[in-house]
Structures are given as C-alpha cells and as structure tokens.
C-alpha atoms as a PDB file:
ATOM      1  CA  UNK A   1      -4.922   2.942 -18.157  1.00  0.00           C
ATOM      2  CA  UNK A   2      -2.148   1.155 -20.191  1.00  0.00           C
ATOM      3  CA  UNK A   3       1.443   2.567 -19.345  1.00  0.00           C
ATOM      4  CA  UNK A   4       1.355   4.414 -23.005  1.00  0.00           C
ATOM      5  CA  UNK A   5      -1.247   6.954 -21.706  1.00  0.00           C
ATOM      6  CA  UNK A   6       0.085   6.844 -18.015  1.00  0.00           C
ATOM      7  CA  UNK A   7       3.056   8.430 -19.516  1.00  0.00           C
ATOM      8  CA  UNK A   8       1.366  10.373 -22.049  1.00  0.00           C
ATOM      9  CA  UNK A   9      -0.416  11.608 -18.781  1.00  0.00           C
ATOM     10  CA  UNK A  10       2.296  12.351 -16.694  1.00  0.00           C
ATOM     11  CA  UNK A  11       3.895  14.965 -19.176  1.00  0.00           C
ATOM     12  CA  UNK A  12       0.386  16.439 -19.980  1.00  0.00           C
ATOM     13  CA  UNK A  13      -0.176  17.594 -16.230  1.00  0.00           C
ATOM     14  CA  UNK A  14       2.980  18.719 -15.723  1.00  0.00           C
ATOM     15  CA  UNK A  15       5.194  18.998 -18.518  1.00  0.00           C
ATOM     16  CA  UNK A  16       4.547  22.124 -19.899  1.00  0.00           C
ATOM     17  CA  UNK A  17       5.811  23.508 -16.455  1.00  0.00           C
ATOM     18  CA  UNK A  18       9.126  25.346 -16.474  1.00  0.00           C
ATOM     19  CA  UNK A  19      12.052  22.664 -16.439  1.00  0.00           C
ATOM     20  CA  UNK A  20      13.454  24.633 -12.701  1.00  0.00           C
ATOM     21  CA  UNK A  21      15.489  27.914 -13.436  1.00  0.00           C
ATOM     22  CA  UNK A  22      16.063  26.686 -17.337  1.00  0.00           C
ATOM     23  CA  UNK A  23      14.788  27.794 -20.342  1.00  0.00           C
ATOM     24  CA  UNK A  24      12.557  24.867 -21.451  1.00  0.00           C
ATOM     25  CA  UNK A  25       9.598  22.924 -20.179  1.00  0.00           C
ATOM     26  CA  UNK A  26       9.872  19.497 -18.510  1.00  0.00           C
ATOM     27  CA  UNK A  27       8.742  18.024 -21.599  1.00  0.00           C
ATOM     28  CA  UNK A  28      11.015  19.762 -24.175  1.00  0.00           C
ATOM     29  CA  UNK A  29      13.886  19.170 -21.650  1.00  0.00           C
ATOM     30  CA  UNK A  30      13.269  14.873 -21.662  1.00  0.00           C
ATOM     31  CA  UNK A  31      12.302  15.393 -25.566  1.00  0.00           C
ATOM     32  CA  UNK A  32      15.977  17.280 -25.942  1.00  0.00           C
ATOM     33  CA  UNK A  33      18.061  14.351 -23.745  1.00  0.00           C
ATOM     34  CA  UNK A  34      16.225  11.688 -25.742  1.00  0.00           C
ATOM     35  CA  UNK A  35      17.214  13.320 -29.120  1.00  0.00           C
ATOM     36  CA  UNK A  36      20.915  13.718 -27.668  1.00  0.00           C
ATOM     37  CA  UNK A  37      20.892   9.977 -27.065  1.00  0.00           C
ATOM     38  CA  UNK A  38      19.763   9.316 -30.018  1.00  0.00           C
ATOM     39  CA  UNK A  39      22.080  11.384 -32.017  1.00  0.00           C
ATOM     40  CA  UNK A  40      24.892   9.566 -29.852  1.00  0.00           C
ATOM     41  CA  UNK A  41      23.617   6.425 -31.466  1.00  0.00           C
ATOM     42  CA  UNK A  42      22.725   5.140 -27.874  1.00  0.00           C
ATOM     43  CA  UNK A  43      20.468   1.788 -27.276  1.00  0.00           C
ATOM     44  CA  UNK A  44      17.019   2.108 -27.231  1.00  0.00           C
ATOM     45  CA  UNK A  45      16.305   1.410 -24.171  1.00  0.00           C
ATOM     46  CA  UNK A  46      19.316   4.369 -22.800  1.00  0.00           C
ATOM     47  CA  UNK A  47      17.174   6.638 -25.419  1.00  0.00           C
ATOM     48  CA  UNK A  48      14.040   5.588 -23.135  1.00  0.00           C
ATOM     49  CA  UNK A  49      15.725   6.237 -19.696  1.00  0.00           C
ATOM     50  CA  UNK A  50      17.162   9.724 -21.233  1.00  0.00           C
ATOM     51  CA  UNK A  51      13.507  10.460 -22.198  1.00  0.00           C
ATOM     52  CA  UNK A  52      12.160   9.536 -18.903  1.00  0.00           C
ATOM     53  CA  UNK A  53      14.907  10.186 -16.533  1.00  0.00           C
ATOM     54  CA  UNK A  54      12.984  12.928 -14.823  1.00  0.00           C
ATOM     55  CA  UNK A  55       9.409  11.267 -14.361  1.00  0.00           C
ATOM     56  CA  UNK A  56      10.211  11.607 -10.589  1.00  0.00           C
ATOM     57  CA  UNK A  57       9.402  15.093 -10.378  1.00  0.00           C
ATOM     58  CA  UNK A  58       6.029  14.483 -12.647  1.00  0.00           C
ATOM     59  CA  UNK A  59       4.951  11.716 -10.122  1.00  0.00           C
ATOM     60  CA  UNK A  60       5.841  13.786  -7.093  1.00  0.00           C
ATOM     61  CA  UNK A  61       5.589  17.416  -7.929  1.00  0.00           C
ATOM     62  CA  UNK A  62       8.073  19.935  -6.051  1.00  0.00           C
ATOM     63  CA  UNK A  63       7.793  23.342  -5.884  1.00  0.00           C
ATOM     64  CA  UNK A  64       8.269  25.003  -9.652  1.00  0.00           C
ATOM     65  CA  UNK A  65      10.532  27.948  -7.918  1.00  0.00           C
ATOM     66  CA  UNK A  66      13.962  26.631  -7.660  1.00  0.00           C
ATOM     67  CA  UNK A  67      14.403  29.068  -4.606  1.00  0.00           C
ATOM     68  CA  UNK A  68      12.119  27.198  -2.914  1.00  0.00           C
ATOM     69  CA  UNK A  69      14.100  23.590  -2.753  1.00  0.00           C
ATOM     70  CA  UNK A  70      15.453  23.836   0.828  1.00  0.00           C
ATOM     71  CA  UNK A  71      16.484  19.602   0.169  1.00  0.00           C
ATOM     72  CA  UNK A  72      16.710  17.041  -2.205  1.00  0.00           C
ATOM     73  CA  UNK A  73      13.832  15.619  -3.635  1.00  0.00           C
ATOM     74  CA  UNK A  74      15.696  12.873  -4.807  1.00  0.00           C
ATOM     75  CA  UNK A  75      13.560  12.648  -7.669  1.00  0.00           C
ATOM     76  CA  UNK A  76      16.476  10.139  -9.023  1.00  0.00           C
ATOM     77  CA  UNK A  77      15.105   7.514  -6.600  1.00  0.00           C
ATOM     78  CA  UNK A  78      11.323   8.276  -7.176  1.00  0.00           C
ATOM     79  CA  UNK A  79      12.295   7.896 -10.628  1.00  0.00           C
ATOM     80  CA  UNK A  80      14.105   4.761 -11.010  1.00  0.00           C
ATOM     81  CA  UNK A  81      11.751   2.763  -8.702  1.00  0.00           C
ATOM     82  CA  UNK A  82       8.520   4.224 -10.750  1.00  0.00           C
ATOM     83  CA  UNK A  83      10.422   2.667 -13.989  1.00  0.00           C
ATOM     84  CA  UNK A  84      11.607  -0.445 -12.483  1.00  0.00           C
ATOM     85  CA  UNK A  85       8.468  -1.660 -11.511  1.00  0.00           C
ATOM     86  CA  UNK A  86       7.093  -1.491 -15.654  1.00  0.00           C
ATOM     87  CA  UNK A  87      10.851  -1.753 -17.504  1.00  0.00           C
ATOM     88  CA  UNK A  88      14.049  -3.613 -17.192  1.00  0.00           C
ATOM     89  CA  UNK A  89      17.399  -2.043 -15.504  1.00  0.00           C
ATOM     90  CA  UNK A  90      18.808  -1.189 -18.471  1.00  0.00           C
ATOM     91  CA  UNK A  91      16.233   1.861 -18.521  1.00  0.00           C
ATOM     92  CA  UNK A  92      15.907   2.484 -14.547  1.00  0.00           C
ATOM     93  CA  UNK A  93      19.313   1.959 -13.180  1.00  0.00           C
ATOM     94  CA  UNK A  94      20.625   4.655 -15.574  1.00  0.00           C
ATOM     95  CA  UNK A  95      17.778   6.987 -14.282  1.00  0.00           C
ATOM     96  CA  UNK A  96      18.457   6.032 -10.624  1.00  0.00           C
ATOM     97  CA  UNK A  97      22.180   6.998 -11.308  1.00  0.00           C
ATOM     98  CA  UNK A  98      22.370  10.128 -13.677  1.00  0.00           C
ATOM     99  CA  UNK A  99      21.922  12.599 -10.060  1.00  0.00           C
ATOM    100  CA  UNK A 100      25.290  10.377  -8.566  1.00  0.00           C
ATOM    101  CA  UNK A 101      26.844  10.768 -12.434  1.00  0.00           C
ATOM    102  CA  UNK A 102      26.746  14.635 -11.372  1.00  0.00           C
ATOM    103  CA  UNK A 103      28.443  14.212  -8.191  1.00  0.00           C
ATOM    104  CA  UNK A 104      30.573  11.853  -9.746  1.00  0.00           C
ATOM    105  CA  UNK A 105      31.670  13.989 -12.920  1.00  0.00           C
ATOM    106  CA  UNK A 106      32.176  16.617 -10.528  1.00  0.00           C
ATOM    107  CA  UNK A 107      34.938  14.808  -8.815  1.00  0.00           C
ATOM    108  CA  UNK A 108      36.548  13.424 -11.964  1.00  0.00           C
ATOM    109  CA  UNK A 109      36.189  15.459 -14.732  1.00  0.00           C
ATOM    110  CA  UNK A 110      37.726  19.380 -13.759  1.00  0.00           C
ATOM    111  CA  UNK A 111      35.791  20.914 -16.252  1.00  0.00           C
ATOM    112  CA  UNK A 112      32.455  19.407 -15.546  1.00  0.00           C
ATOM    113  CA  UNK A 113      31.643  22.138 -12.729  1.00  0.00           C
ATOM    114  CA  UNK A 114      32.354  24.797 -14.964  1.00  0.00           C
ATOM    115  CA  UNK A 115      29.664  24.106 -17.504  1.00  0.00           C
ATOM    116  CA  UNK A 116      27.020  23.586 -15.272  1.00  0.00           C
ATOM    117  CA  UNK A 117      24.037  25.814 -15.291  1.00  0.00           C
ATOM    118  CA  UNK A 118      23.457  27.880 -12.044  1.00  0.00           C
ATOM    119  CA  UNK A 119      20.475  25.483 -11.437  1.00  0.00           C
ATOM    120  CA  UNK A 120      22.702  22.765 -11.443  1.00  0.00           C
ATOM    121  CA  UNK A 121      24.838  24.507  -9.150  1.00  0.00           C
ATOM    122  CA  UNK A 122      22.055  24.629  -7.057  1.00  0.00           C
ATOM    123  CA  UNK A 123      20.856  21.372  -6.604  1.00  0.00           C
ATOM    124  CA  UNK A 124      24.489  20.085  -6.513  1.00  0.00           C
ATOM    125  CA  UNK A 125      25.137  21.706  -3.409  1.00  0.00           C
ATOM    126  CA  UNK A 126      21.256  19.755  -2.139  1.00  0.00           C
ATOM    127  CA  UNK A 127      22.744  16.498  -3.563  1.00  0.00           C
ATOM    128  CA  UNK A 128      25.819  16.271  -1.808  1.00  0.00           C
ATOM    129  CA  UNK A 129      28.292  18.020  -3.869  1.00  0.00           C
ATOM    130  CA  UNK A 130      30.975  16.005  -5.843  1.00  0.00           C
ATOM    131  CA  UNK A 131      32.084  12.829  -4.256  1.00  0.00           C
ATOM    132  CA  UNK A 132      34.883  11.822  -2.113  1.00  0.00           C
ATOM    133  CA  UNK A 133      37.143   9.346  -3.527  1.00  0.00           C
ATOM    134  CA  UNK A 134      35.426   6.072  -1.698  1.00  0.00           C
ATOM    135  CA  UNK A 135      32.092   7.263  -3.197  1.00  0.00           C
ATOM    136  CA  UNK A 136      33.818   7.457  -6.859  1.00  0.00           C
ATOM    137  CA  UNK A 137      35.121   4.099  -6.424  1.00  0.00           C
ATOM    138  CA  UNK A 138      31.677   2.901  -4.859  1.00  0.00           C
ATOM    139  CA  UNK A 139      29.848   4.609  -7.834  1.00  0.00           C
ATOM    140  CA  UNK A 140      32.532   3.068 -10.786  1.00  0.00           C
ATOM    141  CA  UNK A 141      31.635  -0.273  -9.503  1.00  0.00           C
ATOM    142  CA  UNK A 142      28.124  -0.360  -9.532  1.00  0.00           C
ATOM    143  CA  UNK A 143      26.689  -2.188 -13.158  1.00  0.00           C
ATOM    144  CA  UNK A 144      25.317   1.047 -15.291  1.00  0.00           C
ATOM    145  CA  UNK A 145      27.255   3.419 -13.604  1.00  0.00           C
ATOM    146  CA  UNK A 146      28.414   4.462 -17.312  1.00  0.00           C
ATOM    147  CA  UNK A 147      25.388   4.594 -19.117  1.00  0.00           C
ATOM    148  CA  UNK A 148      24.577   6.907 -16.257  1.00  0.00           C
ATOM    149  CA  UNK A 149      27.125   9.134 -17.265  1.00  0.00           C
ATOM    150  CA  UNK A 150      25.832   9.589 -20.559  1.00  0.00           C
ATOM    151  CA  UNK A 151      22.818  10.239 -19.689  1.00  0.00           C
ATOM    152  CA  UNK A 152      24.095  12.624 -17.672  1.00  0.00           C
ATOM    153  CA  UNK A 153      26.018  14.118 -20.352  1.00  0.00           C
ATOM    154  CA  UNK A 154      22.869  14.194 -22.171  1.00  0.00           C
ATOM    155  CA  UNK A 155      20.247  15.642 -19.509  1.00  0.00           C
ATOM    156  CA  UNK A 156      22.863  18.798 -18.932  1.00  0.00           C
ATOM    157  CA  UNK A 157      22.796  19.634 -23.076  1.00  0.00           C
ATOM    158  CA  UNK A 158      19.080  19.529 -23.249  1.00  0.00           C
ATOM    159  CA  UNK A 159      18.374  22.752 -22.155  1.00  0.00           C
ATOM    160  CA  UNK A 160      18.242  24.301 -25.587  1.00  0.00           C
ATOM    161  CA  UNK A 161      15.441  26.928 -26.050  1.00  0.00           C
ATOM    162  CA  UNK A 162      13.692  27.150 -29.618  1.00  0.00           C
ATOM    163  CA  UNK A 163      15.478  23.480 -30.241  1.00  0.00           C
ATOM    164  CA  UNK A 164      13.177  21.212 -32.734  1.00  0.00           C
ATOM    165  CA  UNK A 165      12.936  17.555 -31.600  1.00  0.00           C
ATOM    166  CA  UNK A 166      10.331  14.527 -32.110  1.00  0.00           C
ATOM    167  CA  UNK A 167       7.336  14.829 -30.277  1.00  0.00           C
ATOM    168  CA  UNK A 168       6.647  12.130 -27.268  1.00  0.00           C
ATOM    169  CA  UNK A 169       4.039   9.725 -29.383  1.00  0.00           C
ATOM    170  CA  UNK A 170       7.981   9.243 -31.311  1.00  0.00           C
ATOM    171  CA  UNK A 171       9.014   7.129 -29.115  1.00  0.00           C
ATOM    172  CA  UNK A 172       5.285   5.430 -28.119  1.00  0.00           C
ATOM    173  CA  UNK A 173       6.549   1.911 -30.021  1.00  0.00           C
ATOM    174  CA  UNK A 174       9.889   1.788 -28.318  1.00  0.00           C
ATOM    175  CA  UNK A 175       8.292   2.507 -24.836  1.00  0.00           C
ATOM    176  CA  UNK A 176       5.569  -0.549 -25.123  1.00  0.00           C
ATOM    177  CA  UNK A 177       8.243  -2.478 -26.666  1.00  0.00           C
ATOM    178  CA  UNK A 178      10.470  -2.280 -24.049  1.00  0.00           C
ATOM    179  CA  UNK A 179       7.471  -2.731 -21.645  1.00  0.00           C
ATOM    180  CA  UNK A 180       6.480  -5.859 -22.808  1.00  0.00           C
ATOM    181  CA  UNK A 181      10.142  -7.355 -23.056  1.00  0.00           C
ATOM    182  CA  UNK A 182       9.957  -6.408 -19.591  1.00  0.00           C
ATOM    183  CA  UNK A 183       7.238  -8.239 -18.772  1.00  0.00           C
ATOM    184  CA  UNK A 184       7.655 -11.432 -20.363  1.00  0.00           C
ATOM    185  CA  UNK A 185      10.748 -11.870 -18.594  1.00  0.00           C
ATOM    186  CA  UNK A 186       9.001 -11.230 -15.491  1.00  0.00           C
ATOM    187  CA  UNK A 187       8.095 -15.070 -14.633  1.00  0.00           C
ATOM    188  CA  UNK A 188      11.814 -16.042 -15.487  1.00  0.00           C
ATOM    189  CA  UNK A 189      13.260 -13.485 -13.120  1.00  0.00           C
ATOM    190  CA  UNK A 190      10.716 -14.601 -10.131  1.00  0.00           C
ATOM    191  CA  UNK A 191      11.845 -18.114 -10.826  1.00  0.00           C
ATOM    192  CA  UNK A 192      14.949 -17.992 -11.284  1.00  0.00           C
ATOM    193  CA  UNK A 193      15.510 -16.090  -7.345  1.00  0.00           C
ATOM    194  CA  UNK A 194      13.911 -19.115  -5.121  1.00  0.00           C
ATOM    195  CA  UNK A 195      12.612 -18.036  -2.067  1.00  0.00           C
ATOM    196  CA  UNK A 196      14.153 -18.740   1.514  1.00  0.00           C
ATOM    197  CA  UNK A 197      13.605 -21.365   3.222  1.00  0.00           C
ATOM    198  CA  UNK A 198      13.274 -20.583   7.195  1.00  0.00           C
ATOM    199  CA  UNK A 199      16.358 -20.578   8.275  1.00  0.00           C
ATOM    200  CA  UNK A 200      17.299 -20.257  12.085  1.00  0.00           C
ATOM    201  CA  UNK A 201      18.632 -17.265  13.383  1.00  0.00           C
ATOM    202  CA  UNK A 202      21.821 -16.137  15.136  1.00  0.00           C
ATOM    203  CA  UNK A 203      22.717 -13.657  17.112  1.00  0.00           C
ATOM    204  CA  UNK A 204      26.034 -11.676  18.192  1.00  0.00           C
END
C-alpha cells in the first residue's frame, strides 16, 4: 500500500465518525483546517500538516464519546511521529505542536479561552491547561512553534457544519510530493549525522 491510499484509508475507516462533541466528521473537520490554511495563503506543506494534524486519533482510535476521555490521548504525539517517519518537519513538528499551541494561546492570548468550544474546554483541562510562564518560554523557543500556532488557529475554525471544501483526493499531488521530497533527502540526512564512535564512559 503506497502512503496515498494509507491515508485515503485512514479517513475511510474512521473519518466519517463524529469529530468529538463538534458538529462535523473527522474528515470534514481536517478538510475545513486545510481549506483555512489555504485561504491564509500558508505553505504547502503547513496546508498538509493542517489536513493531517489529527491522523493520531485515526491510527489509534479513542472512544467517540467525549465523556468517556478520563486522559489524554496525546494524539499530538501519535500524530507527529506517524508523519515524521513518511514527511519532513515542516509537516510533523507543526502537528506535534498544535495541542501545546492550545496551552500556549491560553496563557498568552486572554481571549483565546473564551472562544473555545466546550470540547476544547474539555480536553484542555486533560492536556494540562494553559502553561506556566517557563513552559511559554520553553514552547517560543522550540523551531515551528509558530506554524503551530496557526495551525492551531486553523484546527479551532474548522468546525463549520454544512461548510463546502475540496475533497481529500485535492490535495493527493501535494501529499506524494511532499513524500517524495522527503524521501530523497533521506540518504543526505543519515549521512550527514555520523554515528558514534565508542566512546568510554564516566560516571558521577
């Protein structure tokens, strides 16, 4: 199976499912964040994270009753790993870092909270609420921490029900595009981190 119709697969098992306590489907809600990246004028491959910045809850399900989410899947995680081993950082750092963006927008931004929807409010409080001031500054330092935030910004408006967007084969070329750069540049990044000689160890 080439990563077109692994994708392709993903949404048709569990897509259609209720995107938890929203109005929209898994699928219309990436579909909507995509089409607000795009109509942000956003890189291609920030369109491609906002389109797959869920996947983690289509490779590991969790229960479709938001009630029922006792902890944090950290779908985030599942999510940026499953995308960093078939695309380049640019696409799964932003995904690793749009659940942190919500902690972190809590903290900065005083309106943020307010326009979240009560699902958000939900798994906010699973997440670890907004951050403390040495987590901010931890979180502005990291690489993509602001492409995170507009994803972010993006995955919160794409809960729009009835809203008309491209369907997933739209963005088919940019995904195996962005695959492939990926891969050629594999051999370059192996090469250019050398491995580590034995070195002797110390203790203390």
């Amino acid at each position: 199976m080439n990563l077109w119709d692994e994708i392709a697969s993903l949404f048709a098992g569990r897509g259609s499912g209720v995107y938890f306590g929203e109005n929209v489907s898994m699928t219309e809600h990436a579909l909507q964040a995509a089409h607000f990246a795009r109509e942000a004028a956003a890189p291609t491959p920030l369109i491609i994270a906002a389109l797959l910045h869920d996947v983690g809850h289509l490779v590991v399900p969790v229960p479709d009753d938001l009630a029922d989410w006792t902890h944090d899947a950290r779908h985030e995680q599942i999510g940026g790993a499953w995308l960093g081993r078939r695309f380049g950082p640019e696409i799964s750092e932003p995904v690793r870092l749009h659940v942190p963006a919500k902690r972190y927008l809590c903290a900065v931004d005083p309106g943020y909270f307010a326009a979240l929807s009560p699902a958000s409010i939900h798994t906010l409080k699973l997440q670890g609420g907004p951050m403390s001031d040495a987590e901010v500054a931890e979180f502005e330092a990291r690489p993509y921490h602001a492409a995170a935030v507009k994803l972010r910004r993006w995955d919160d408006l794409g809960k729009v029900q009835g809203l008309r967007t491209p369907a997933l084969e739209h963005y088919r070329a940019w995904i195996e595009e962005m695959a492939a750069a990926h891969q050629s540049l594999r051999p370059r990044r192996q090469a250019a981190t050398p491995s580590t000689p034995n070195a002797p160890t110390t203790t203390g």
